[in-house]
N, C-alpha and C. Protein backbone atom coordinates (compact mmCIF):
# COMPACT_ATOMS: atom_id res chain seq x y z
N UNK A 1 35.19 -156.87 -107.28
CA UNK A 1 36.32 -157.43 -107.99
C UNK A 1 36.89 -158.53 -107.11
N UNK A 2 36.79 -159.84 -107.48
CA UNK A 2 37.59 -160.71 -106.38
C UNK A 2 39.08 -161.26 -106.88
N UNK A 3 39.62 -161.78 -105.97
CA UNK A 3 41.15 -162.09 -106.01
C UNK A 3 41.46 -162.39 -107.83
N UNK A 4 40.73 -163.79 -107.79
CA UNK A 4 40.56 -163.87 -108.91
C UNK A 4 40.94 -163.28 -110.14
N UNK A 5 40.56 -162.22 -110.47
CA UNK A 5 40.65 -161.43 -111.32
C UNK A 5 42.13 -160.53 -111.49
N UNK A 6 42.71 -160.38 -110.38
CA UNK A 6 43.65 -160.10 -110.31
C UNK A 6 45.32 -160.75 -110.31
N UNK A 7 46.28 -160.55 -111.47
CA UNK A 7 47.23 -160.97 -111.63
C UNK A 7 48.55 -160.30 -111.20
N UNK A 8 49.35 -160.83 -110.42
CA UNK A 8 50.73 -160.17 -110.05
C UNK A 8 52.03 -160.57 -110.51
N UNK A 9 52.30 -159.92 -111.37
CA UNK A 9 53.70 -160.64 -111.76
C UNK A 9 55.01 -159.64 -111.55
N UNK A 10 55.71 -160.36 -111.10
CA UNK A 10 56.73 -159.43 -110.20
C UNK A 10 58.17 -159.54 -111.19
N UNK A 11 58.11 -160.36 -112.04
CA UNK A 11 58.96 -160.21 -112.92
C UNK A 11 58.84 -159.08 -114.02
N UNK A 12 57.88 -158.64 -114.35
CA UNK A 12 57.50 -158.05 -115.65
C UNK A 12 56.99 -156.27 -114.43
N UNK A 13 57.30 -156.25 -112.88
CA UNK A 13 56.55 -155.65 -112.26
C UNK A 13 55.27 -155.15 -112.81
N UNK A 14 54.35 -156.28 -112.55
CA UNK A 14 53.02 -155.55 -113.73
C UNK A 14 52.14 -155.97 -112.73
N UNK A 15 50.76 -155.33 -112.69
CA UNK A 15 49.62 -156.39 -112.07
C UNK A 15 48.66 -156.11 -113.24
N UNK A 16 47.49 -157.27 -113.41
CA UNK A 16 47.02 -157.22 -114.63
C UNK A 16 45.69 -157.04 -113.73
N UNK A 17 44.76 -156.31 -114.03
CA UNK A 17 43.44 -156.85 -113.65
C UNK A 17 41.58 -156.81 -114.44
N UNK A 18 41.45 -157.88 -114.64
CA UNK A 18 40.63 -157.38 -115.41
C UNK A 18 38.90 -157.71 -114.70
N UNK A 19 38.41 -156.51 -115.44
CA UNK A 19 36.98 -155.91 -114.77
C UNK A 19 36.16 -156.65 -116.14
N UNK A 20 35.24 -156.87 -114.99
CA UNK A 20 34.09 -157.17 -115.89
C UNK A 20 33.38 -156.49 -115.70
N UNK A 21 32.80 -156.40 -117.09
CA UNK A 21 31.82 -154.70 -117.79
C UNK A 21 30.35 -154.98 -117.38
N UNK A 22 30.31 -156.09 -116.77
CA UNK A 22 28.35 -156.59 -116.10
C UNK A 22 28.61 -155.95 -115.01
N UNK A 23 29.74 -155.66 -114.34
CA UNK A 23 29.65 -154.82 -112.86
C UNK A 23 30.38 -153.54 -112.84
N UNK A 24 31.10 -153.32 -113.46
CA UNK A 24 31.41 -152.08 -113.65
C UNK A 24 31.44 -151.33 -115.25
N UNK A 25 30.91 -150.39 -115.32
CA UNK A 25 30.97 -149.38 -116.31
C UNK A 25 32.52 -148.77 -116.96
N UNK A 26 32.26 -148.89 -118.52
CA UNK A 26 33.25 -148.82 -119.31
C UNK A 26 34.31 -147.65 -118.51
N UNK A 27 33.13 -146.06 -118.89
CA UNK A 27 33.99 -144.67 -118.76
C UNK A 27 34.20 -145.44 -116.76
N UNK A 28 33.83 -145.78 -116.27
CA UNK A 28 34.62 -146.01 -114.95
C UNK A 28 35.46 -146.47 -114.78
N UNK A 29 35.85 -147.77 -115.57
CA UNK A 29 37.28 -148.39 -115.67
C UNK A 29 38.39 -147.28 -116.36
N UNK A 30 37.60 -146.39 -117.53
CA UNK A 30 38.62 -145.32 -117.98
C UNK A 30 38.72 -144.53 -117.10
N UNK A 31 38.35 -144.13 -116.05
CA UNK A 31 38.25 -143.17 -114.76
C UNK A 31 39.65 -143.65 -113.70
N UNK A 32 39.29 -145.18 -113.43
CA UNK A 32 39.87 -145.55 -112.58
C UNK A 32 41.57 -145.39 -113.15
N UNK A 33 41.76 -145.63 -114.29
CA UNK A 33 42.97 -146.25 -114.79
C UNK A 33 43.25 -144.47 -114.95
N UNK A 34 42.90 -143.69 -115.46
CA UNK A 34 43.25 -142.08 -115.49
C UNK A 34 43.84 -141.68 -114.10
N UNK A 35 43.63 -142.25 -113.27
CA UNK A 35 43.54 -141.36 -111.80
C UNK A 35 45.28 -141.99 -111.96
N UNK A 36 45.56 -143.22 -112.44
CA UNK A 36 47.03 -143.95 -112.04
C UNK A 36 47.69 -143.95 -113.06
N UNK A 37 47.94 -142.55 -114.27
CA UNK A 37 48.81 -142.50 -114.85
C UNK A 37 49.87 -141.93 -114.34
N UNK A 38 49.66 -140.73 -113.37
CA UNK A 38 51.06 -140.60 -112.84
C UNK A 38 51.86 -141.09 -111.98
N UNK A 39 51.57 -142.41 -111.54
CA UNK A 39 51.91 -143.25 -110.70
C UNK A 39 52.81 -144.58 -111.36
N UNK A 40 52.31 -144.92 -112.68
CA UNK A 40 52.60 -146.24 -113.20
C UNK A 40 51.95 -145.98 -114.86
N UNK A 41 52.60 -146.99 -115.30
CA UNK A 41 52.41 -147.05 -116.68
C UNK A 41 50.69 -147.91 -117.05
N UNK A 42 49.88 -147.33 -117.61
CA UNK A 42 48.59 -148.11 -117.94
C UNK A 42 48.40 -148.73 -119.06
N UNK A 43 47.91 -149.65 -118.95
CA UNK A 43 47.60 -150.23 -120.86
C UNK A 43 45.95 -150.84 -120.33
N UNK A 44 45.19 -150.68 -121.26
CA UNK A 44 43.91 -150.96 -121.55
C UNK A 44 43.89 -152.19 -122.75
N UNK A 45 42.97 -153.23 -122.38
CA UNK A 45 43.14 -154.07 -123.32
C UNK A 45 41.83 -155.28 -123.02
N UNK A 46 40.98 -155.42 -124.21
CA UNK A 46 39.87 -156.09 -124.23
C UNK A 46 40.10 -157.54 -124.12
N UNK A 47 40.02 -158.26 -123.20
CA UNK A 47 40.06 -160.08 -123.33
C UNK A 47 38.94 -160.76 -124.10
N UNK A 48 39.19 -162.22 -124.06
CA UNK A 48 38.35 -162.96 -125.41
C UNK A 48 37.11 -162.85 -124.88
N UNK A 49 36.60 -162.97 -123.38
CA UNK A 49 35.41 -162.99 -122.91
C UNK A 49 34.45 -161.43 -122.94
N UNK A 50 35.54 -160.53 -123.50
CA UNK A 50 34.56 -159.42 -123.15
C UNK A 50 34.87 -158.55 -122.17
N UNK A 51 35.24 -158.77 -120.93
CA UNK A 51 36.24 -158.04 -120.03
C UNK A 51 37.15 -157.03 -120.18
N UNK A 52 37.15 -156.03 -119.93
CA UNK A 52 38.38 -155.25 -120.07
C UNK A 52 39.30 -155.60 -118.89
N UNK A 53 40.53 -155.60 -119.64
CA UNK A 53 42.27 -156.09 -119.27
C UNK A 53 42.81 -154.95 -119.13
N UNK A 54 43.08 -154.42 -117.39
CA UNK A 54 43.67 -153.13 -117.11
C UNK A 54 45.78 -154.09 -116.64
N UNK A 55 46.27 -153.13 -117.06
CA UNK A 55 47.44 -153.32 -116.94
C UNK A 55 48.21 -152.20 -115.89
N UNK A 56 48.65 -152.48 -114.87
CA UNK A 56 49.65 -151.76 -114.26
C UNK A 56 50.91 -151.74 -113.97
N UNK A 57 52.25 -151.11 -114.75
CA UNK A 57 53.35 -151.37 -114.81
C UNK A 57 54.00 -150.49 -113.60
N UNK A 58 54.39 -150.44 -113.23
CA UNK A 58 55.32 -149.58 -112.24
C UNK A 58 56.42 -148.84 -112.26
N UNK A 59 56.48 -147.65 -112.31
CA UNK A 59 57.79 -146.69 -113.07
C UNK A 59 58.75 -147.21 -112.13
N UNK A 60 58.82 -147.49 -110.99
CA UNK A 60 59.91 -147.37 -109.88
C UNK A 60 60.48 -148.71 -109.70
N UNK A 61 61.82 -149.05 -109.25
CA UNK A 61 62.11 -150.57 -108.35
C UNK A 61 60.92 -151.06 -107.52
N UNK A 62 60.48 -150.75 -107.41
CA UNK A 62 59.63 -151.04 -105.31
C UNK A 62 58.70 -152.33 -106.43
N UNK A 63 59.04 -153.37 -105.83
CA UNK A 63 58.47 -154.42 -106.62
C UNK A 63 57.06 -154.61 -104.99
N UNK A 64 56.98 -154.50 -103.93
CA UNK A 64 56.68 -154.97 -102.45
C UNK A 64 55.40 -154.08 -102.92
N UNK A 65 54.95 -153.29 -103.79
CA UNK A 65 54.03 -152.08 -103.74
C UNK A 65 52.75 -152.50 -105.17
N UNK A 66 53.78 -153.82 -105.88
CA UNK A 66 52.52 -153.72 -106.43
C UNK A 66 51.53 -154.69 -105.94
N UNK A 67 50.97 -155.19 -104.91
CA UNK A 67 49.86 -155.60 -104.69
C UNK A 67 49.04 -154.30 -103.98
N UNK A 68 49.47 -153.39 -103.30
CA UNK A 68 49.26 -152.10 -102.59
C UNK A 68 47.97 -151.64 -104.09
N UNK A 69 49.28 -151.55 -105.24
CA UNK A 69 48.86 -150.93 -106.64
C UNK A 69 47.59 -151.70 -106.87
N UNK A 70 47.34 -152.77 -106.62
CA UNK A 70 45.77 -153.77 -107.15
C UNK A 70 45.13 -153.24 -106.34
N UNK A 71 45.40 -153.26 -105.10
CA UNK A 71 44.20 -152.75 -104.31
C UNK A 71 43.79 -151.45 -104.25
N UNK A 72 44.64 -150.35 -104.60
CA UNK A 72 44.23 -148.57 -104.82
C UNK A 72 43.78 -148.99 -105.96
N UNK A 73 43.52 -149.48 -107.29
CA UNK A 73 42.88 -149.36 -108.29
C UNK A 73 41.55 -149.98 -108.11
N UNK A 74 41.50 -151.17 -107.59
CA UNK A 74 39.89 -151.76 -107.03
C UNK A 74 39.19 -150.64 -106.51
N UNK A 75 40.16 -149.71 -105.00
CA UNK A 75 39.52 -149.18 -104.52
C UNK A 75 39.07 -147.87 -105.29
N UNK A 76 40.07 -147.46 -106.22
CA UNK A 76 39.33 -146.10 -107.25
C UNK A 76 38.05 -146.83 -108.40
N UNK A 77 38.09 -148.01 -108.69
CA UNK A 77 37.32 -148.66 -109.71
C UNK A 77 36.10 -148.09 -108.70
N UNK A 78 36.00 -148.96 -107.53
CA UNK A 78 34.73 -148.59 -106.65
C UNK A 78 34.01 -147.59 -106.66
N UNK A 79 35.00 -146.64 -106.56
CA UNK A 79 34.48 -145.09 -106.30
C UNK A 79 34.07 -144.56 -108.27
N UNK A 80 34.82 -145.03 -108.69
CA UNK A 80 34.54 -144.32 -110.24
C UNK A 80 32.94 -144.85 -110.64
N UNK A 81 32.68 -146.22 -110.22
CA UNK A 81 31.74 -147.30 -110.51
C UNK A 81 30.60 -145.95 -109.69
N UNK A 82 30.36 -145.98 -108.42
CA UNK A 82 29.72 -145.41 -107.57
C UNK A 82 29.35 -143.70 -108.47
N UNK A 83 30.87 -143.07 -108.62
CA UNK A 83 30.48 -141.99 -109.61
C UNK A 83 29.25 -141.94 -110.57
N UNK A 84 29.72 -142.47 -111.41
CA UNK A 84 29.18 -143.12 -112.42
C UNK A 84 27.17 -143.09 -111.91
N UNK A 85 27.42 -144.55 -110.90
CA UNK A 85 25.76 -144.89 -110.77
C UNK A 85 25.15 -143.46 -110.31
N UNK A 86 25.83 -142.74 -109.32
CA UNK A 86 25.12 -141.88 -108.95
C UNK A 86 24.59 -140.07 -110.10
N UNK A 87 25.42 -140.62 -111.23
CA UNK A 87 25.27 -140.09 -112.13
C UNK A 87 24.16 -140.07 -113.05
N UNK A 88 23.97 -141.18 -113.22
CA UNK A 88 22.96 -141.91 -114.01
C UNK A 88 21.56 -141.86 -112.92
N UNK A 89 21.30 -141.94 -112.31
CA UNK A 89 20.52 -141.81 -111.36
C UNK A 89 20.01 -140.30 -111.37
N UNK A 90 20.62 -139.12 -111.26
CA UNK A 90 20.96 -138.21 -110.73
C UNK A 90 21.38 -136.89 -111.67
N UNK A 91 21.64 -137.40 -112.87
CA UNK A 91 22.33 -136.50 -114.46
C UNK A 91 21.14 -135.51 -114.58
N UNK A 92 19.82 -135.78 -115.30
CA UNK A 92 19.03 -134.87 -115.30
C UNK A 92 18.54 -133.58 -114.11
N UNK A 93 18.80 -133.91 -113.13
CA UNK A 93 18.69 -132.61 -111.78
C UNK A 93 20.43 -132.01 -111.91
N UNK A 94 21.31 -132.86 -111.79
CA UNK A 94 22.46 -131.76 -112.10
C UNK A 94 22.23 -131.23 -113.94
N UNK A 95 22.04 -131.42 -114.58
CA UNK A 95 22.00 -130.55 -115.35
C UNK A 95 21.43 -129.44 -115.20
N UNK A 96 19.91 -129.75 -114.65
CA UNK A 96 19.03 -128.71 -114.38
C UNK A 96 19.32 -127.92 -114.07
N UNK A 97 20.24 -128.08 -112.67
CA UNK A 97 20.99 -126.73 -112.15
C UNK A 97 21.64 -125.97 -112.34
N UNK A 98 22.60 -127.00 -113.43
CA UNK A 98 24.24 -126.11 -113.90
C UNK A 98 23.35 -125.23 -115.28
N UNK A 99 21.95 -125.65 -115.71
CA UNK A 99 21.77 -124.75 -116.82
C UNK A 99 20.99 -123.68 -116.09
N UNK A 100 19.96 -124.07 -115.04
CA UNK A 100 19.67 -122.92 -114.16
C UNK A 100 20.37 -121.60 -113.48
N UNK A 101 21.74 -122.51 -112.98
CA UNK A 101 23.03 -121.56 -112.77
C UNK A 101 23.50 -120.50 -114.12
N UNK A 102 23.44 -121.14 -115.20
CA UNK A 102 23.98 -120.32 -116.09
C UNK A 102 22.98 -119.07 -116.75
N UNK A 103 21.96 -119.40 -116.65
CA UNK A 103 21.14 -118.51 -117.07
C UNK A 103 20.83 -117.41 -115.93
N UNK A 104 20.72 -117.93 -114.57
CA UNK A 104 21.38 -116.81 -113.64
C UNK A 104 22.10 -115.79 -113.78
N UNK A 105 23.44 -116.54 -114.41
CA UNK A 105 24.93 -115.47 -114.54
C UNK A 105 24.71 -115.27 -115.82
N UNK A 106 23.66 -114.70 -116.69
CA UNK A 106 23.72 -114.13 -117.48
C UNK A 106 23.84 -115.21 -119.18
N UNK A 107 23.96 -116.43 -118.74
CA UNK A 107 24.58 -117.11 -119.88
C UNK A 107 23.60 -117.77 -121.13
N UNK A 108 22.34 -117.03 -120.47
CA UNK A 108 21.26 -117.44 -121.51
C UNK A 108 21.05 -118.72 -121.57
N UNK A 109 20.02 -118.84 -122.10
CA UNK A 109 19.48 -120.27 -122.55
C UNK A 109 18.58 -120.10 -123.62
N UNK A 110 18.50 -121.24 -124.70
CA UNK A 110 17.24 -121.33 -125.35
C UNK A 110 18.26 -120.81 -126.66
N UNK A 111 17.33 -119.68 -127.46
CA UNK A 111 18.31 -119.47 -128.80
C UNK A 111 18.82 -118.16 -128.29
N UNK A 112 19.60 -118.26 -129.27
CA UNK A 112 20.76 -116.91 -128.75
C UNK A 112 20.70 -116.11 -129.85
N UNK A 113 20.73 -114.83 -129.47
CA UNK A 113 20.56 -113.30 -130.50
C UNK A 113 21.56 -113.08 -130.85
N UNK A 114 21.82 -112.64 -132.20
CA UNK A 114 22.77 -112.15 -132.68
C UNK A 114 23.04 -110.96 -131.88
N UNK A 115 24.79 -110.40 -131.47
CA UNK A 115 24.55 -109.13 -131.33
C UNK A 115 24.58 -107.90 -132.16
N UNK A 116 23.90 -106.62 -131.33
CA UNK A 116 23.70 -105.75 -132.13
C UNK A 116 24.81 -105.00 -131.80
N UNK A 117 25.74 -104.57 -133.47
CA UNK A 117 27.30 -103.68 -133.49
C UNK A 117 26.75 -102.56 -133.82
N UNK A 118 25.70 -102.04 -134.08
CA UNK A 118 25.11 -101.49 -134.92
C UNK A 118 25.61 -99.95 -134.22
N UNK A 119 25.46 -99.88 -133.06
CA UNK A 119 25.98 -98.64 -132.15
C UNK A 119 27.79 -98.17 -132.19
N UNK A 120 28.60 -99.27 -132.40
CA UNK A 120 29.36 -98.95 -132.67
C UNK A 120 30.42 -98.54 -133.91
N UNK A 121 29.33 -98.44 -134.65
CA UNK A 121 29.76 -97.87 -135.82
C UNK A 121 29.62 -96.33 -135.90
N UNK A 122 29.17 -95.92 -135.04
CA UNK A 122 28.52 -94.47 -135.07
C UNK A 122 29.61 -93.95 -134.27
N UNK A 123 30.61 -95.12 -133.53
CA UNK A 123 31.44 -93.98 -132.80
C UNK A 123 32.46 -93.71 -133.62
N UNK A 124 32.98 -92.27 -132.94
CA UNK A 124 34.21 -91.44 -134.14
C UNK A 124 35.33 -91.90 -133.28
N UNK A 125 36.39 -93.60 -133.80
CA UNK A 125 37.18 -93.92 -133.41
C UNK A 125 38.47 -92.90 -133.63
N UNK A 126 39.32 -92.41 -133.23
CA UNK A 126 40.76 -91.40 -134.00
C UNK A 126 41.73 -91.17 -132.95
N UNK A 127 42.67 -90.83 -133.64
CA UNK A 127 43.76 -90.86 -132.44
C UNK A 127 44.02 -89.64 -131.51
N UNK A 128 43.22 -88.54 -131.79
CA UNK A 128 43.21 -87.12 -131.28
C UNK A 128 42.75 -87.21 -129.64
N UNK A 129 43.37 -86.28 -128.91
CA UNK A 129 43.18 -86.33 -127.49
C UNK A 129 41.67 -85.91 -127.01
N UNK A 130 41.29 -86.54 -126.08
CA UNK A 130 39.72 -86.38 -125.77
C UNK A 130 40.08 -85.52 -124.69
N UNK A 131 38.66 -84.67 -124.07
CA UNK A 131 38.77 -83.96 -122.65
C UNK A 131 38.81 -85.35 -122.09
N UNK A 132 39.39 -84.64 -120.58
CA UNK A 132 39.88 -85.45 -119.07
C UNK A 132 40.21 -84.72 -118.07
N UNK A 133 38.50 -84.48 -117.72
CA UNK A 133 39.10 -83.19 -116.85
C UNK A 133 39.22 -83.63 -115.01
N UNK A 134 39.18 -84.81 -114.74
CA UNK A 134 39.36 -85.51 -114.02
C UNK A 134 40.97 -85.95 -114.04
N UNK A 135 41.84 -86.04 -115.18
CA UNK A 135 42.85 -86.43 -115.26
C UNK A 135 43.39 -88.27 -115.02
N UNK A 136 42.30 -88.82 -115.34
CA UNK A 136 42.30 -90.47 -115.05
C UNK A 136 42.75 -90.93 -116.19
N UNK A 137 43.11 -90.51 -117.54
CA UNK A 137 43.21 -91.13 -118.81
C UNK A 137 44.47 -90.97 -118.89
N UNK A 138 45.24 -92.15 -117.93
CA UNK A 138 47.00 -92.11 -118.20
C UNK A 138 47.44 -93.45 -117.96
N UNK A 139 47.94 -93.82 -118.98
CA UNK A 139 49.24 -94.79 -119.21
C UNK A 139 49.76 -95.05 -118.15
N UNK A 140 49.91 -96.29 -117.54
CA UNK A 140 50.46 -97.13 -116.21
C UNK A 140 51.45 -96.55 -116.33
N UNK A 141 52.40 -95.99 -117.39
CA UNK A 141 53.65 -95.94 -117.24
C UNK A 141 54.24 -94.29 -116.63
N UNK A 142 52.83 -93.59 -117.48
CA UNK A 142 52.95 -92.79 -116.52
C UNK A 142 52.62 -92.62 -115.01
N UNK A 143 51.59 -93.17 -114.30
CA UNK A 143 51.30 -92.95 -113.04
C UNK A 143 52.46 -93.34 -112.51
N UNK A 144 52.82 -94.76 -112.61
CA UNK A 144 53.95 -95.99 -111.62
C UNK A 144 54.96 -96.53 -112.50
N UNK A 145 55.68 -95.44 -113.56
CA UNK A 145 56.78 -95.72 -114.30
C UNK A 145 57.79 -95.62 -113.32
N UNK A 146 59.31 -96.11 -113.86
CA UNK A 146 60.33 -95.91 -113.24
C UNK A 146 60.68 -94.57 -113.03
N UNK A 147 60.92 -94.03 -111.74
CA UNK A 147 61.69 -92.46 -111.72
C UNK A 147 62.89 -92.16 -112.19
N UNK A 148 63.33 -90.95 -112.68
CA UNK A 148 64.18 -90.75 -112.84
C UNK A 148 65.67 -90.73 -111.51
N UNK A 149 66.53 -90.96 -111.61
CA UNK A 149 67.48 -90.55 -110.93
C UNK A 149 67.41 -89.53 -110.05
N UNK A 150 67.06 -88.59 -110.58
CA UNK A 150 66.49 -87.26 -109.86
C UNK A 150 65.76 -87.22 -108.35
N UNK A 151 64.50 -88.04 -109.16
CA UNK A 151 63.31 -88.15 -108.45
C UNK A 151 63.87 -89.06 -107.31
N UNK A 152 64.42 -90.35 -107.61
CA UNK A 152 64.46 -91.12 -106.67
C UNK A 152 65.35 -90.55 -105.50
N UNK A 153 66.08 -89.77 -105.69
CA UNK A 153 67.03 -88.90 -104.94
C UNK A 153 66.40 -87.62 -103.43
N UNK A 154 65.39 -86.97 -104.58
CA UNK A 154 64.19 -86.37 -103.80
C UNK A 154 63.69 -87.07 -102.84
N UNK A 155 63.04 -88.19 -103.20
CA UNK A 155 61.84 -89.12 -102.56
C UNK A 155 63.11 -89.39 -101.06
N UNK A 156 64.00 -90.10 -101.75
CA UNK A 156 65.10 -90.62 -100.56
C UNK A 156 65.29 -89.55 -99.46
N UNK A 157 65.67 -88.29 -99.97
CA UNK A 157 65.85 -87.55 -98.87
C UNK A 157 64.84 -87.07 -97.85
N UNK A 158 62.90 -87.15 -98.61
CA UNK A 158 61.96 -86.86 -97.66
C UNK A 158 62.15 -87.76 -96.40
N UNK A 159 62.15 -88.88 -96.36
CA UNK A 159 62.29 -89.78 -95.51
C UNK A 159 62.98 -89.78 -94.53
């Protein structure tokens, strides 16, 4: 991106800059300009040549910061641009993996089976008490409910 391309206007606190799409990639300019919405106001906007027209307004007074602002956006354009190539380069082996990974953890690949409910229809859902002869089938509220007055009185005095 050279000087050039870049506009500062300190009245309107704006810097304008616009990328040309022969050197950098569309979703990268949308990359770059995403990273600086919470910083400043963005507007996106196509010029007559074809170029995309990035706009940076500045929420704050600090007028001394927006040339700072041209140059962190060049420098995220760079890196988004770089994203990007190394993506394209590189997309088919990360996929490979993240679908390799998933079929690892269980997440299948290829076509997927309906499942079979078929077992749980056979169970006798009802509200009647089951054996527990372990005594594990209790309500949080019973194990670690609030004590009574009582209790807490007890407990206090073991201590």
């Amino acid at each position: 991106m050279s000087t050039a391309a870049t506009t500062v206007d300190t009245a309107n606190r704006s810097v304008r800059v616009e990328v040309d799409l022969g050197v950098h990639a569309r979703d990268a300019v949308f990359g770059a300009a995403y990273v600086f919405i919470d910083r400043c106001y963005v507007w996106l906007d196509k010029a007559a040549n074809g170029n995309l027209v990035v706009e940076l307004r500045a929420r704050g007074d600090d007028d001394s910061a927006l040339e700072d602002l041209a140059g962190e956006f060049g420098n995220e354009l760079l890196a988004q641009s770089t994203r990007s190539a190394v993506y394209e380069r590189s997309g088919d082996l990360i996929q490979a993996i993240v679908n390799r990974a998933l079929v690892g953890a269980g997440a299948g690949g290829g076509a997927t089976s309906a499942l079979d409910l078929s077992e749980l229809e056979s169970l006798e859902l009802d509200d009647e008490p089951f054996d527990d002869p372990l005594g594990i089938a209790m309500s949080w509220e019973e194990k670690y409910g609030k004590k009574s007055p009582d209790e807490e009185k007890t407990e206090g005095s073991k201590k």
